[in-house]
Protein backbone atom coordinates (compact mmCIF):
# COMPACT_ATOMS: atom_id res chain seq x y z
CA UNK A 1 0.00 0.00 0.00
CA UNK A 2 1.69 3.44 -0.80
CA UNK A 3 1.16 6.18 1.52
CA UNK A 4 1.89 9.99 0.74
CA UNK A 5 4.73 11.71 2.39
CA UNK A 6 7.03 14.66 2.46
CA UNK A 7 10.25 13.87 2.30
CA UNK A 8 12.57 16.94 2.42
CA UNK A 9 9.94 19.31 0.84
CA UNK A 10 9.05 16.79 -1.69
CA UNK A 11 5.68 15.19 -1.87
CA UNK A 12 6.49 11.38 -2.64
CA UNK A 13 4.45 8.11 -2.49
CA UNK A 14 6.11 5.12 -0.86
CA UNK A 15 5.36 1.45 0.41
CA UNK A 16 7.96 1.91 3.45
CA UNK A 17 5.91 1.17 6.81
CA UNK A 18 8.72 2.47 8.70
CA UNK A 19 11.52 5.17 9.08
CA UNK A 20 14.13 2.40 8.57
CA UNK A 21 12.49 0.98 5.45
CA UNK A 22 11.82 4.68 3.87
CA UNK A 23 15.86 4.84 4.18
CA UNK A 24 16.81 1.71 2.89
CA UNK A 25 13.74 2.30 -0.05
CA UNK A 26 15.49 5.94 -0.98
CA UNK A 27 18.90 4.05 -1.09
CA UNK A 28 20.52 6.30 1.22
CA UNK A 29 23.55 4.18 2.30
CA UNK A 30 25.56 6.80 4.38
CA UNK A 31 26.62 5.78 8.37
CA UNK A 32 25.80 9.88 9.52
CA UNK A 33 22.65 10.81 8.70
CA UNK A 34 20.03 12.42 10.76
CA UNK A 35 16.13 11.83 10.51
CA UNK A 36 13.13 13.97 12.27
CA UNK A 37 9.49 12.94 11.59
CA UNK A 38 6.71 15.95 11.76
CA UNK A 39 9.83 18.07 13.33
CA UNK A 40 10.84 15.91 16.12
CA UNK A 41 14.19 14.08 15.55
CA UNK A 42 14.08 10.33 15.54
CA UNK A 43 17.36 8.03 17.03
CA UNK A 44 18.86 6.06 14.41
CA UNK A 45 17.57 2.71 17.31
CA UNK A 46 14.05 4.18 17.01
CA UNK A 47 13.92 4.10 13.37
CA UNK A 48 12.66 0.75 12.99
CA UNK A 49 10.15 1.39 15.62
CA UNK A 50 8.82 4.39 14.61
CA UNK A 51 6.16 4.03 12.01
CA UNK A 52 5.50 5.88 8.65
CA UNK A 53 1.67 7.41 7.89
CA UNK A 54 0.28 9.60 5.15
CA UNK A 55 0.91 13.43 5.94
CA UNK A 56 3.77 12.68 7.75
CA UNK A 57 6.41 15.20 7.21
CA UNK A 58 10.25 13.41 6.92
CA UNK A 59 13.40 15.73 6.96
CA UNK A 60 16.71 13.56 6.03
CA UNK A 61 19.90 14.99 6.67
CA UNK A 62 23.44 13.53 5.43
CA UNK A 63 26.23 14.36 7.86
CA UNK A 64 29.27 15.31 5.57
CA UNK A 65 32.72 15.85 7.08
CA UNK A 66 35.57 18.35 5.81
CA UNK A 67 37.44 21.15 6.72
């Protein structure tokens, strides 16, 4: 069943039922990365927990190192 999301500012459909599967469904394969769900930030060992529903507002955030 695809719900509809916003994912970074982007409306987007998706069959992911949790945070963990939305990552692993957009391919995102960096270690650093930061997730909040209808503004409150999610722990990377809540991600499978925490579930996914339509309206729900995802912000994904790559940590990138440098100098």
């Amino acid at each position: 069943m695809n719900i509809e999301v916003t994912i970074n500012g982007e409306p987007r459909s998706t069959q992911a039922s949790d945070i963990a599967a939305l990552v692993s469904e957009l391919e995102i394969t960096a270690m650093r990365i930061a997730v909040a769900k209808n503004g409150q930030v999610i722990p990377k060992a809540e991600h499978e927990k925490t579930p996914i529903e339509s309206g729900d507002r995802i912000e994904i955030v790559r940590m990138v190192g440098g100098g």
